[in-house]
N, C-alpha and C. Protein backbone atom coordinates (compact mmCIF):
# COMPACT_ATOMS: atom_id res chain seq x y z
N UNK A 1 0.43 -46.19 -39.30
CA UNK A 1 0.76 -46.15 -37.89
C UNK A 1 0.16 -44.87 -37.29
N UNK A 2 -0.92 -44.76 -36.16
CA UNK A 2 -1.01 -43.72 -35.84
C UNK A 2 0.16 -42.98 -34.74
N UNK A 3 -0.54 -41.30 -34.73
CA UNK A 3 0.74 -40.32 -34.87
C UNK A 3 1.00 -40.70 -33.57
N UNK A 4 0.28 -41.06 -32.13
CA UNK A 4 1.08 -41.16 -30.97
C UNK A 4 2.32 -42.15 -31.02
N UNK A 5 2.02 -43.40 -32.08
CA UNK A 5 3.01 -44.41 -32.23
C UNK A 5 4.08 -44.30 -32.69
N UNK A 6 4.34 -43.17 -33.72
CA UNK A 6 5.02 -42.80 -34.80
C UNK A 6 5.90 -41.47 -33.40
N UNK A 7 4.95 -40.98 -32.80
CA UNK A 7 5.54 -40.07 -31.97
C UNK A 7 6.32 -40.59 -30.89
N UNK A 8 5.98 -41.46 -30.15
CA UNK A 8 6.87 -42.20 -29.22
C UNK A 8 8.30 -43.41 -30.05
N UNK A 9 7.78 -43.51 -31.16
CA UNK A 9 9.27 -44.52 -31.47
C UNK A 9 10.32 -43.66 -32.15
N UNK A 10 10.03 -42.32 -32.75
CA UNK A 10 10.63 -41.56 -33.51
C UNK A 10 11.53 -40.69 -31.95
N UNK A 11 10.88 -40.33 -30.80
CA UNK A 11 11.56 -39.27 -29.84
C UNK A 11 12.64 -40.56 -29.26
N UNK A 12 12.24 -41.96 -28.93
CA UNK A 12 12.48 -42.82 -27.68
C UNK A 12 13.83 -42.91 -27.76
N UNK A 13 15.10 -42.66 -28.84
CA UNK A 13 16.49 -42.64 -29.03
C UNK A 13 16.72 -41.39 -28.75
N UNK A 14 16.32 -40.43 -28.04
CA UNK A 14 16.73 -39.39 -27.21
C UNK A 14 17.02 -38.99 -26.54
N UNK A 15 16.64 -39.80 -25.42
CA UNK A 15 17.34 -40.48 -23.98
C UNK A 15 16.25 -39.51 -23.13
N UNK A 16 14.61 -39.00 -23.33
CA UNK A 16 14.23 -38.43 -22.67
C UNK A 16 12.65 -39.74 -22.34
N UNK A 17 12.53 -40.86 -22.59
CA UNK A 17 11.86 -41.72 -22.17
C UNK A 17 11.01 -42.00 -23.30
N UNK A 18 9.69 -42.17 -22.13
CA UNK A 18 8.40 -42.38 -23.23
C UNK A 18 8.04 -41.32 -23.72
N UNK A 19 7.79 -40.69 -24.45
CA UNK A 19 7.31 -39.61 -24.95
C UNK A 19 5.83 -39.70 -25.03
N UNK A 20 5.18 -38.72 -24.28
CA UNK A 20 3.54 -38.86 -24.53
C UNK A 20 3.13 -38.05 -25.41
N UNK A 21 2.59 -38.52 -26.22
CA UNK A 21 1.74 -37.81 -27.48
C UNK A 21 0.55 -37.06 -26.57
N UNK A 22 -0.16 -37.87 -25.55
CA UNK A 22 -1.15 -36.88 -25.08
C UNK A 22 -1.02 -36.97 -23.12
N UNK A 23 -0.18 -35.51 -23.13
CA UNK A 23 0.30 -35.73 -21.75
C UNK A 23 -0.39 -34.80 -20.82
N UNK A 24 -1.66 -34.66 -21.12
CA UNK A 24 -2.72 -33.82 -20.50
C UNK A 24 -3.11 -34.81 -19.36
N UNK A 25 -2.96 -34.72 -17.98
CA UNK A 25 -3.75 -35.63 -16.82
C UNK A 25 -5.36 -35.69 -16.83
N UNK A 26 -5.31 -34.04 -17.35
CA UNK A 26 -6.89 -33.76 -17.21
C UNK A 26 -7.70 -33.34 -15.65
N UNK A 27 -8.02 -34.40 -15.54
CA UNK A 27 -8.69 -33.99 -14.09
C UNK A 27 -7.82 -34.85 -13.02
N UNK A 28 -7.04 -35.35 -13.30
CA UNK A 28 -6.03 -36.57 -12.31
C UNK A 28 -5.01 -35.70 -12.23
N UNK A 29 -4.37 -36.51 -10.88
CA UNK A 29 -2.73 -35.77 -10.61
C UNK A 29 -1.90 -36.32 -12.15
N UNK A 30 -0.62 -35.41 -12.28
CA UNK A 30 -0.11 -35.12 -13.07
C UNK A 30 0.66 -36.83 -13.06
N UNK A 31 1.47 -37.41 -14.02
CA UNK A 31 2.14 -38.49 -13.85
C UNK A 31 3.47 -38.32 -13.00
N UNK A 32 3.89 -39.33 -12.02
CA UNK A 32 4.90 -39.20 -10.90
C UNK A 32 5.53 -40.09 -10.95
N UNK A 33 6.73 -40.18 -10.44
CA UNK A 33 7.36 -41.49 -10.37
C UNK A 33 7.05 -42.71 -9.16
N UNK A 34 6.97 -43.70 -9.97
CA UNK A 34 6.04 -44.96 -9.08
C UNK A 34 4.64 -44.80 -9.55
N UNK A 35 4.77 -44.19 -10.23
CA UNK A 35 2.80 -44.75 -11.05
C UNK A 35 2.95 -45.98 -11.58
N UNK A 36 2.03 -46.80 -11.75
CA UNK A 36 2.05 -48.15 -12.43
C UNK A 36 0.89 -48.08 -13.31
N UNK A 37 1.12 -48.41 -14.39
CA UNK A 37 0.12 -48.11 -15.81
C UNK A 37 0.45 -48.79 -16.80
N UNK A 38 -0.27 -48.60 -18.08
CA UNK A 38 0.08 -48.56 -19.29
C UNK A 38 -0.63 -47.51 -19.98
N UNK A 39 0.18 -47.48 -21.36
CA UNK A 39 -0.57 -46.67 -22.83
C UNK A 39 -1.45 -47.32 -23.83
N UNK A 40 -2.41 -46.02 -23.67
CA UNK A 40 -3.37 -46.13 -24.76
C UNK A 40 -3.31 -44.90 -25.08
N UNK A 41 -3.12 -45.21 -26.44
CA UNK A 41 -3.37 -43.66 -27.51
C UNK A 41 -2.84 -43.31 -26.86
N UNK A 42 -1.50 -43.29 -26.70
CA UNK A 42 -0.58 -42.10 -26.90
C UNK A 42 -0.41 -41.06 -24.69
N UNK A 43 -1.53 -41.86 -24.24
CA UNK A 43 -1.69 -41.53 -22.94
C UNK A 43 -1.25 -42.48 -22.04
N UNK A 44 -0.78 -41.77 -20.78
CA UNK A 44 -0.22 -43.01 -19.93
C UNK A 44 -1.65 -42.87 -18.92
N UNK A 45 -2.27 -44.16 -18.98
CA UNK A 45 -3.21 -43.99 -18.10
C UNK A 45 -2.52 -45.10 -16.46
N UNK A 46 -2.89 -44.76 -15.70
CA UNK A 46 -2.44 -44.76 -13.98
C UNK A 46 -3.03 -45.76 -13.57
N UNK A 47 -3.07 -46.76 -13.04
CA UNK A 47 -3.35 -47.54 -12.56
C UNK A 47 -3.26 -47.62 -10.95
N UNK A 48 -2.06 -47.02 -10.59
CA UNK A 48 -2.22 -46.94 -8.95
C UNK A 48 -0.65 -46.00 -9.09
N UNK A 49 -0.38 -45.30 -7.64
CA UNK A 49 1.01 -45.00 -7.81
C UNK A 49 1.55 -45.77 -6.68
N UNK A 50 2.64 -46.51 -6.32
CA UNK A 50 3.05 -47.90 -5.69
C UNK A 50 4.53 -47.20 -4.59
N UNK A 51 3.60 -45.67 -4.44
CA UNK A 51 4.96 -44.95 -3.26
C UNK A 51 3.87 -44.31 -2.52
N UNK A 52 2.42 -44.41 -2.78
CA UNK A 52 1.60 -43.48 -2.23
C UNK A 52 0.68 -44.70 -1.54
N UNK A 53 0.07 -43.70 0.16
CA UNK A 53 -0.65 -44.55 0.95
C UNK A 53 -1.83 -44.86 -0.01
N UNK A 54 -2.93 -45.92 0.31
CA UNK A 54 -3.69 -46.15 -0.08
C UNK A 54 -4.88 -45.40 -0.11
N UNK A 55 -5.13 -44.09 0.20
CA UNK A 55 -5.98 -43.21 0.36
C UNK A 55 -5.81 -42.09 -0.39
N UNK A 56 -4.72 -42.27 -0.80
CA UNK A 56 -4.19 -40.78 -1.90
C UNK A 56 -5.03 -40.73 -3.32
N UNK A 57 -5.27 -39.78 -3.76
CA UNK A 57 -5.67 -39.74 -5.21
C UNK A 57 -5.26 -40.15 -6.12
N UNK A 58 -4.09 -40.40 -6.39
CA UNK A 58 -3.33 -41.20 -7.39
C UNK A 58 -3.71 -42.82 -7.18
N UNK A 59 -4.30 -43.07 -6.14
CA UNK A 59 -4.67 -44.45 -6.21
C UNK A 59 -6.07 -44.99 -6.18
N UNK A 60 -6.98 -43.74 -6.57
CA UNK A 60 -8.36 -43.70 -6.68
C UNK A 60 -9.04 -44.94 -6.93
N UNK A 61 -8.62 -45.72 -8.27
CA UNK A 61 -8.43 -46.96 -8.65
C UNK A 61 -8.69 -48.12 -6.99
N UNK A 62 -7.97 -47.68 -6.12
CA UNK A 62 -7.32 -48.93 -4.92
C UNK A 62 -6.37 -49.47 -5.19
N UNK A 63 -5.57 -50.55 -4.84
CA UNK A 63 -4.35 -50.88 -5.08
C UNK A 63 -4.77 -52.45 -5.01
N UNK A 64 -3.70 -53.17 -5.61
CA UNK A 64 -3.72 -54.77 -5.89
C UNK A 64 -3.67 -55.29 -4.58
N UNK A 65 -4.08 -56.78 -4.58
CA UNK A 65 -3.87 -57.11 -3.44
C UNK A 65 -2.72 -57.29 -2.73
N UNK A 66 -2.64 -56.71 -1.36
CA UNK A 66 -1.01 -56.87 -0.55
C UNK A 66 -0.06 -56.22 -0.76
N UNK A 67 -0.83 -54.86 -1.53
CA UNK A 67 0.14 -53.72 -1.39
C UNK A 67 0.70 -53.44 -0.56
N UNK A 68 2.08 -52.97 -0.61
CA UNK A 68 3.18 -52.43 0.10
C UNK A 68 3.92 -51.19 -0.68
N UNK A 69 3.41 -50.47 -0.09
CA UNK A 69 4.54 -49.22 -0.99
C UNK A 69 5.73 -49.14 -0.87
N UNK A 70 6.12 -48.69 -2.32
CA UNK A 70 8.04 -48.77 -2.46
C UNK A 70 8.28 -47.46 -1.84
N UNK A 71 9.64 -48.03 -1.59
CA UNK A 71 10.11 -46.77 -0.31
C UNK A 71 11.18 -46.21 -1.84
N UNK A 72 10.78 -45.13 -2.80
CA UNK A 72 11.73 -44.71 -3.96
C UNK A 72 12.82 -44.34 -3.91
N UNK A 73 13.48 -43.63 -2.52
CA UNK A 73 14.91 -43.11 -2.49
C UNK A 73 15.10 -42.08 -3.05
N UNK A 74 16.91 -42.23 -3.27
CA UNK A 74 17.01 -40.46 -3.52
C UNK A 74 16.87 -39.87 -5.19
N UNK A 75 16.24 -39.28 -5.07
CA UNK A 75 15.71 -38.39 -6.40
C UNK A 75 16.59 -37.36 -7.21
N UNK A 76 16.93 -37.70 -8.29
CA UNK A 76 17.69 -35.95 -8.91
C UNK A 76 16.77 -35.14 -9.50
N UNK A 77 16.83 -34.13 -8.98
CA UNK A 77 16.01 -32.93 -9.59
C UNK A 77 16.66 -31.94 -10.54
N UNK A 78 16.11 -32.14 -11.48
CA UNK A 78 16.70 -30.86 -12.46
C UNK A 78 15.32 -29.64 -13.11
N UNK A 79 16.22 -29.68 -14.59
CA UNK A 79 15.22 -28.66 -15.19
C UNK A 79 15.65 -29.45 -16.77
N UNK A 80 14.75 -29.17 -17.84
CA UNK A 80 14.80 -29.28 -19.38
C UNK A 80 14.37 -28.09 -19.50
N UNK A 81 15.41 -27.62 -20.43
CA UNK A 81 15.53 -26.35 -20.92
C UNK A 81 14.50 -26.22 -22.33
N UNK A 82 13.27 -24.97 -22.56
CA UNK A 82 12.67 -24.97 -23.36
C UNK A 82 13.10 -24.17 -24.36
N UNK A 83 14.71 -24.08 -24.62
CA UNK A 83 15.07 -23.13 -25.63
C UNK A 83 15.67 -24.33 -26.94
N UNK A 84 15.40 -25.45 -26.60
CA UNK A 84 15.37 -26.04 -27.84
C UNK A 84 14.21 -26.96 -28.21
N UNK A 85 13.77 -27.43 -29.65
CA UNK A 85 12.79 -27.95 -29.72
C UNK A 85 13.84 -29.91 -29.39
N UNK A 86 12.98 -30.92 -28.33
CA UNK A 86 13.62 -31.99 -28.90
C UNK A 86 12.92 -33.10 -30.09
N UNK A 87 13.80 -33.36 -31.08
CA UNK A 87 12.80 -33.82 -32.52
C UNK A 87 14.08 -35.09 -32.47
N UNK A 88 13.16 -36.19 -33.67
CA UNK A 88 13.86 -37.38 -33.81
C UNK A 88 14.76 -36.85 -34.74
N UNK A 89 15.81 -37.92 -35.14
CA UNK A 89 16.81 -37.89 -35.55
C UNK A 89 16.49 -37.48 -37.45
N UNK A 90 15.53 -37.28 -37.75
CA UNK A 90 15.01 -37.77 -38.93
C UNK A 90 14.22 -36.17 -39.10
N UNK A 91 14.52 -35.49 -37.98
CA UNK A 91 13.99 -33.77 -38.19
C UNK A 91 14.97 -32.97 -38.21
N UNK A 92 14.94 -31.71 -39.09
CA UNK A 92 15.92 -31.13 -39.00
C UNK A 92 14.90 -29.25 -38.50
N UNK A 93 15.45 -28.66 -37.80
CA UNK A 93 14.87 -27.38 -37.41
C UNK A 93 15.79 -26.43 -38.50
N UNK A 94 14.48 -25.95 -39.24
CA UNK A 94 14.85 -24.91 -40.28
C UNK A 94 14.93 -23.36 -40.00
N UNK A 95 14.45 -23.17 -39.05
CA UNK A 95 14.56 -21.95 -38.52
C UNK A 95 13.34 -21.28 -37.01
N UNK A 96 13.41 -19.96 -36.56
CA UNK A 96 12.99 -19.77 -36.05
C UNK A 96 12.37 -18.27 -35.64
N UNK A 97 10.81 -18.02 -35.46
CA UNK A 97 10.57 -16.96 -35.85
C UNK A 97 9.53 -15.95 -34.75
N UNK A 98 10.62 -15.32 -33.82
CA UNK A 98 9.61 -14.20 -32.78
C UNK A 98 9.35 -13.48 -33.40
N UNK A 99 7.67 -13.17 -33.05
CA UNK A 99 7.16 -12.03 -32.77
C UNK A 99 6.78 -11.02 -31.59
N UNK A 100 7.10 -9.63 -31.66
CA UNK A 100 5.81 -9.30 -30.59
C UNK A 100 4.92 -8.01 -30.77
N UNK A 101 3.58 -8.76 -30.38
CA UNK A 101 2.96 -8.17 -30.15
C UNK A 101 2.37 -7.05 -29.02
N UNK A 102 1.91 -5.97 -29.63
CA UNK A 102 1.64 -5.27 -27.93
C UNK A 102 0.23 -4.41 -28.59
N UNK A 103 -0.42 -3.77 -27.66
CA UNK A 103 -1.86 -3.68 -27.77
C UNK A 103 -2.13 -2.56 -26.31
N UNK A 104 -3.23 -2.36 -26.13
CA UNK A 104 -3.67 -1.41 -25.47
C UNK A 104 -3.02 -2.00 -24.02
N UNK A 105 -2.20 -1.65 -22.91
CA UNK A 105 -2.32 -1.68 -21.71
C UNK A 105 -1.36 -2.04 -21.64
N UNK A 106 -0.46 -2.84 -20.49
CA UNK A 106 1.02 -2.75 -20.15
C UNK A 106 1.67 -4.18 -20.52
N UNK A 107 0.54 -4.89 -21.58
CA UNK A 107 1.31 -6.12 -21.35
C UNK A 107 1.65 -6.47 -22.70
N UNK A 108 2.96 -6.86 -23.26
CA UNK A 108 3.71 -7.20 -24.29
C UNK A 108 4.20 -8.87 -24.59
N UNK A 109 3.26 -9.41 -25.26
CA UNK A 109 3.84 -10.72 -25.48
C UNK A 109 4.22 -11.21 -26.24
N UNK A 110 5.52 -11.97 -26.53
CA UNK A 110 6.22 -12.61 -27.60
C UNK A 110 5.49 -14.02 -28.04
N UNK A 111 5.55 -13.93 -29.25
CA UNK A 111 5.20 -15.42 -29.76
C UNK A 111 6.03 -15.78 -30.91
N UNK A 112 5.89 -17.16 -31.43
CA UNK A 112 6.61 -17.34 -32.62
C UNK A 112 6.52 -18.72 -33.09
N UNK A 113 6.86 -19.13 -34.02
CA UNK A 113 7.18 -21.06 -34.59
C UNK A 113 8.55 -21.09 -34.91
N UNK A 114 8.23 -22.52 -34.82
CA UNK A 114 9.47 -22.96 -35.57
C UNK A 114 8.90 -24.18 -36.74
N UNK A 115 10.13 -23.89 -37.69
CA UNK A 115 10.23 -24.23 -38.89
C UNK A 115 10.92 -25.81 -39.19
N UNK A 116 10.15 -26.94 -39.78
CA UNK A 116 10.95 -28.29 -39.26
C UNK A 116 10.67 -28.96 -40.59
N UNK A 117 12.30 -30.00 -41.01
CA UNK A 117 11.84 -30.51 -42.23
C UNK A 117 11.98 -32.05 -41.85
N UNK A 118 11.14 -32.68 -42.50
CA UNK A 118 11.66 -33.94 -42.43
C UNK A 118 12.25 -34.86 -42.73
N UNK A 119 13.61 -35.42 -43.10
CA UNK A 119 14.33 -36.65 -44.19
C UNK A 119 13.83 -37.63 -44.23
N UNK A 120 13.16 -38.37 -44.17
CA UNK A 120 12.51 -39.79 -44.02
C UNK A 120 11.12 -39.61 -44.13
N UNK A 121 10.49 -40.68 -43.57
CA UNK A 121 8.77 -40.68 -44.37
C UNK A 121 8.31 -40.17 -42.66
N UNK A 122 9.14 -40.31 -41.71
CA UNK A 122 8.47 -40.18 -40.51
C UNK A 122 9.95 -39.27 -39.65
N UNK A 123 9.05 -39.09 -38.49
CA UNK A 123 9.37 -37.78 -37.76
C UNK A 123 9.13 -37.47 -36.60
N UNK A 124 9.43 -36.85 -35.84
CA UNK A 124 8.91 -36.22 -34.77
C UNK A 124 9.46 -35.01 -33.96
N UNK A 125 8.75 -34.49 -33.59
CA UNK A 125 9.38 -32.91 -32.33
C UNK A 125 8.19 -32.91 -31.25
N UNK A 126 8.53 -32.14 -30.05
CA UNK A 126 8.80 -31.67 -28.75
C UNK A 126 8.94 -30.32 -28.74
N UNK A 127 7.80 -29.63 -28.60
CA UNK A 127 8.37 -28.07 -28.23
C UNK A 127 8.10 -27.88 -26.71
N UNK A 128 8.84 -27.57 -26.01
CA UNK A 128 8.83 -27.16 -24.96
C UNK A 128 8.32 -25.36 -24.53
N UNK A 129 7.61 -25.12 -23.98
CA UNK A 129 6.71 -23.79 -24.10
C UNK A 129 7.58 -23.07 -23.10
N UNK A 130 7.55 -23.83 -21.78
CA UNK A 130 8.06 -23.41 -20.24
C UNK A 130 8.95 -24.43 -20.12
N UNK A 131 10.31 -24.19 -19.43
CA UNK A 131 11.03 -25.01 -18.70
C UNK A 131 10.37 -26.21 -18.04
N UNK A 132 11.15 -27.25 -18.59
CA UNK A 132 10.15 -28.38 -17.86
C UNK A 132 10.98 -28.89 -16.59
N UNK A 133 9.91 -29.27 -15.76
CA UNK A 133 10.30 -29.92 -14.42
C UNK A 133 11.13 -31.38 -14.56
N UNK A 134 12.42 -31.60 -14.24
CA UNK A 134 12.90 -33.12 -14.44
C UNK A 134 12.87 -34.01 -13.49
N UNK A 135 12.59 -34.76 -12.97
CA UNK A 135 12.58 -35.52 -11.90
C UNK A 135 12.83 -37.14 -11.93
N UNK A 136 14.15 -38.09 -11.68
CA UNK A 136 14.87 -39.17 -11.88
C UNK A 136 15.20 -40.05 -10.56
N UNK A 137 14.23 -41.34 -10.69
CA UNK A 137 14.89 -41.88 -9.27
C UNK A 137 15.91 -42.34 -9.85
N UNK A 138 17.08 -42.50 -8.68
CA UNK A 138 18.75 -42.96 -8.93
C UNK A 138 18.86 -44.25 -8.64
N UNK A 139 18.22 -44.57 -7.06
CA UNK A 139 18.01 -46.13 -6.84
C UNK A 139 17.06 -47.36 -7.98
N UNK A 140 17.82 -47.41 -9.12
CA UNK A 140 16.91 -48.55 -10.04
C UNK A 140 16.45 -49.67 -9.61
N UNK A 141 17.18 -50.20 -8.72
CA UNK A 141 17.82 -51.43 -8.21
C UNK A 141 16.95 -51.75 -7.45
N UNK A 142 15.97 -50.52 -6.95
CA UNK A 142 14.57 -50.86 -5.88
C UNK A 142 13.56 -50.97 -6.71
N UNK A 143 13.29 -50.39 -7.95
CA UNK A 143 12.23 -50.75 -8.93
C UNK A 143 12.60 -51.74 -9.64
N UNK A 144 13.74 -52.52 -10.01
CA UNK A 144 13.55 -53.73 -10.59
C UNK A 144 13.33 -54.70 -9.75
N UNK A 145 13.99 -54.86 -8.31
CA UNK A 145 13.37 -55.99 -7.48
C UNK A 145 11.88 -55.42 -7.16
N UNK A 146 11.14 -54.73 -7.45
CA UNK A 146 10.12 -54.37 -6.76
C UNK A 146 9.00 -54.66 -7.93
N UNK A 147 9.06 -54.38 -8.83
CA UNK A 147 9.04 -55.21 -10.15
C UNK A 147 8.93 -56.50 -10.20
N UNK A 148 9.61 -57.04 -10.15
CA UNK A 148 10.10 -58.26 -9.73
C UNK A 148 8.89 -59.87 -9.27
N UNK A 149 9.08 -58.56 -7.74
CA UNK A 149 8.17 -59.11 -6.96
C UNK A 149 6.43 -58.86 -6.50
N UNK A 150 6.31 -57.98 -7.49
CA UNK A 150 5.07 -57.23 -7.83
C UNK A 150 4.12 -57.58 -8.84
N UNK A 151 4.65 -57.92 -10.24
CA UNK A 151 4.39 -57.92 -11.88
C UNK A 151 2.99 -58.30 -11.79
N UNK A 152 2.98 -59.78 -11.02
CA UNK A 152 1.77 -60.36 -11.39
C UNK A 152 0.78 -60.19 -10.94
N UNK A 153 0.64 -59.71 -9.67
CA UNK A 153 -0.67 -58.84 -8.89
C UNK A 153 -0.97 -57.44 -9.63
N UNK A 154 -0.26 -56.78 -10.32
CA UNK A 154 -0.86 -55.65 -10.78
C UNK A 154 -0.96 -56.36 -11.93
N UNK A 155 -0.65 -56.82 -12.61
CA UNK A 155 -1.22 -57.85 -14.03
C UNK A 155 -2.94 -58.03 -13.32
N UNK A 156 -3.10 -58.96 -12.74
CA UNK A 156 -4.09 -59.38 -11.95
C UNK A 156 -4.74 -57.91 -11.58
N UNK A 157 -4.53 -56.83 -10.99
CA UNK A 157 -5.10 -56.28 -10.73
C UNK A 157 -6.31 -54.85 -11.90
N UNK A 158 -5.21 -54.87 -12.99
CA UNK A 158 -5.35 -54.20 -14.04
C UNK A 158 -6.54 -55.02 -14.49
N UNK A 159 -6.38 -56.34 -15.14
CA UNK A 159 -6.97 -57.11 -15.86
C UNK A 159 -8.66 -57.73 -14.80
N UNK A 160 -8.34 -58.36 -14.16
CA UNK A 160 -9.17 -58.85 -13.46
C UNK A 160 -9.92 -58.33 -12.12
N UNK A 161 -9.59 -57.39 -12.18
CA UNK A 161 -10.18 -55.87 -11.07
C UNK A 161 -11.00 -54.72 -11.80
N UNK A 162 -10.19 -54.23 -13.33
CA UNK A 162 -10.32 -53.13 -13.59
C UNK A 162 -10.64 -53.81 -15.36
N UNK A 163 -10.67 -55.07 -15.78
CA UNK A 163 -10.87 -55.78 -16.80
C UNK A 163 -10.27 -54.31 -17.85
N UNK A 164 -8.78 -54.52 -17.93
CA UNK A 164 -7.78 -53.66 -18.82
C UNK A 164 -7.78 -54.57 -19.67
N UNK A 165 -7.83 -55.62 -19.98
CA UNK A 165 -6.85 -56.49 -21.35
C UNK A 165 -5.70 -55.99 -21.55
N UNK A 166 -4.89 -56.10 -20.27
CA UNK A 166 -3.73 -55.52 -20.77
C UNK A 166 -2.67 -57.04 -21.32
N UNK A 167 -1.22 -56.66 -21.34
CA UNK A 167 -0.69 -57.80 -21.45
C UNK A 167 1.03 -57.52 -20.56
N UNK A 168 1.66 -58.86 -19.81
CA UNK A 168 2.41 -58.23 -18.54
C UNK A 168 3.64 -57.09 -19.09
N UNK A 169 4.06 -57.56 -20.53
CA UNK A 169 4.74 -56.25 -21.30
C UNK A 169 4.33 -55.15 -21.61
N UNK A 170 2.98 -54.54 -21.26
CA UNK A 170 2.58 -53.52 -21.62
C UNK A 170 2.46 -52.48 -20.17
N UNK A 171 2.46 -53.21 -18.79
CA UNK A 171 3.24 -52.83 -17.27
C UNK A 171 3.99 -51.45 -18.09
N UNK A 172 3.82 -50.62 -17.19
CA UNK A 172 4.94 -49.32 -17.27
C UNK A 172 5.13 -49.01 -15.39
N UNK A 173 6.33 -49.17 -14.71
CA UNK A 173 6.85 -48.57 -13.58
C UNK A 173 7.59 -47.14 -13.50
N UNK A 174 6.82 -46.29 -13.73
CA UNK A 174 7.49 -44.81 -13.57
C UNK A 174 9.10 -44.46 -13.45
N UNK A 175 9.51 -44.49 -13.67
CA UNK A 175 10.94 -44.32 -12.33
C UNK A 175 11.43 -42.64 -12.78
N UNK A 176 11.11 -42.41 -13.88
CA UNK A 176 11.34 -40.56 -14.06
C UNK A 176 10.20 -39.31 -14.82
N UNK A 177 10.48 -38.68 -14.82
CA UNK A 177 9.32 -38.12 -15.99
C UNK A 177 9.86 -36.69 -15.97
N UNK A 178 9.72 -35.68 -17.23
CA UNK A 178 9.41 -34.50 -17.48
C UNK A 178 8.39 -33.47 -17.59
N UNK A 179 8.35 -32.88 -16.79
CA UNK A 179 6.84 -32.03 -16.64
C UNK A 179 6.91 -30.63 -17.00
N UNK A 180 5.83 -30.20 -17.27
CA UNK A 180 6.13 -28.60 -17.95
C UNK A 180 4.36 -28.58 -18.31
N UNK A 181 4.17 -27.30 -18.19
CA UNK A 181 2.05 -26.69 -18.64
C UNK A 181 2.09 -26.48 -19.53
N UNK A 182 3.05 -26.42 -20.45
CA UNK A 182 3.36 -25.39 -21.95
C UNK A 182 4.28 -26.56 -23.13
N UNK A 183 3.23 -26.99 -23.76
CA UNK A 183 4.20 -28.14 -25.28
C UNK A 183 2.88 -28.16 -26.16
N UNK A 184 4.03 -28.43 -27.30
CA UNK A 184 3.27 -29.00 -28.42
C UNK A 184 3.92 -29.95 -28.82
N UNK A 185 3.43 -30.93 -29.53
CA UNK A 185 4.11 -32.37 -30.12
C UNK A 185 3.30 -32.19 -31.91
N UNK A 186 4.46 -32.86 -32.50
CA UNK A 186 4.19 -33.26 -33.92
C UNK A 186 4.59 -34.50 -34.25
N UNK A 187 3.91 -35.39 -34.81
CA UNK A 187 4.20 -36.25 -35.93
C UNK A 187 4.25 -36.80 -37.14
């Protein structure tokens, strides 16, 4: 099984979502809620975002036919705290180890690892570098009818616009995500 696969089914009983093995945008906006996509390798690639006008960058792509953007509602905003690593149930954190370093001029920086064992043949962790950004739509109830009434034009649009081979279970509708500049992932 490769490691993004092994990495997303090992975190997904954590209650923190999909877990991206490779959550670099790169040169694209960052992932938002109301993107419509699927995964490959371990990446959520974007297909359109379905809250943004049709001129926005997130919809570079264009949008399916007879788009209408979802109106998302009210949002909870939090934070994920980067003072713990999150790992599957099947990791245990053995310890943990700052250093710091300092050197010519006024600036002093800490670094360090952490130490992880595994019980089972498989595994996974989440280090969080920086506090990550949390962001949760509350109204579900507008992405499943919207969903709903959507599925098969972005099916259609993925496949026969953008020739994805995707398949209509492989659809991902955003509705939360965790963001942060600073992680490492293991599997």
């Amino acid at each position: 099984m490769p490691a993004w696969e092994t990495y997303y089914k090992q975190l997904l009983s954590r209650g923190h979502g999909h877990a991206l093995w490779d959550a670099d945008p790169g040169e694209h906006p960052a992932i938002d809620i109301a993107d419509v996509g699927y995964m490959y390798e371990g990446a959520f690639v974007r297909l359109f975002n379905a809250s943004k006008q049709i001129g926005d960058v997130s919809n570079r792509l264009g949008t399916p036919v007879g788009y209408k953007p979802i109106r998302v509602g009210e949002i909870m905003e939090g934070t994920l705290s980067a003072s713990q690593p999150i790992t599957s149930e099947t990791v245990i954190q053995r310890g943990v180890d700052v250093n710091v370093s300092g050197g010519y001029g006024p600036t002093v920086q800490p670094f360090g690892g952490f130490s992880f064992q595994c019980t089972k043949e498989t595994g996974a962790a989440l280090i969080i570098g920086e506090d990550a950004e949390r962001r949760n739509a509350l109204e579900k109830h507008i992405f499943i009818r919207y969903v709903l009434e959507n599925h098969h034009v972005w099916l259609k649009f993925a496949n026969d616009v953008h020739n994805r081979g995707i398949n209509l279970d492989e659809l991902i509708l955003v509705t939360g995500c965790d963001r942060t500049s600073a992680w490492a992932s293991a599997a």
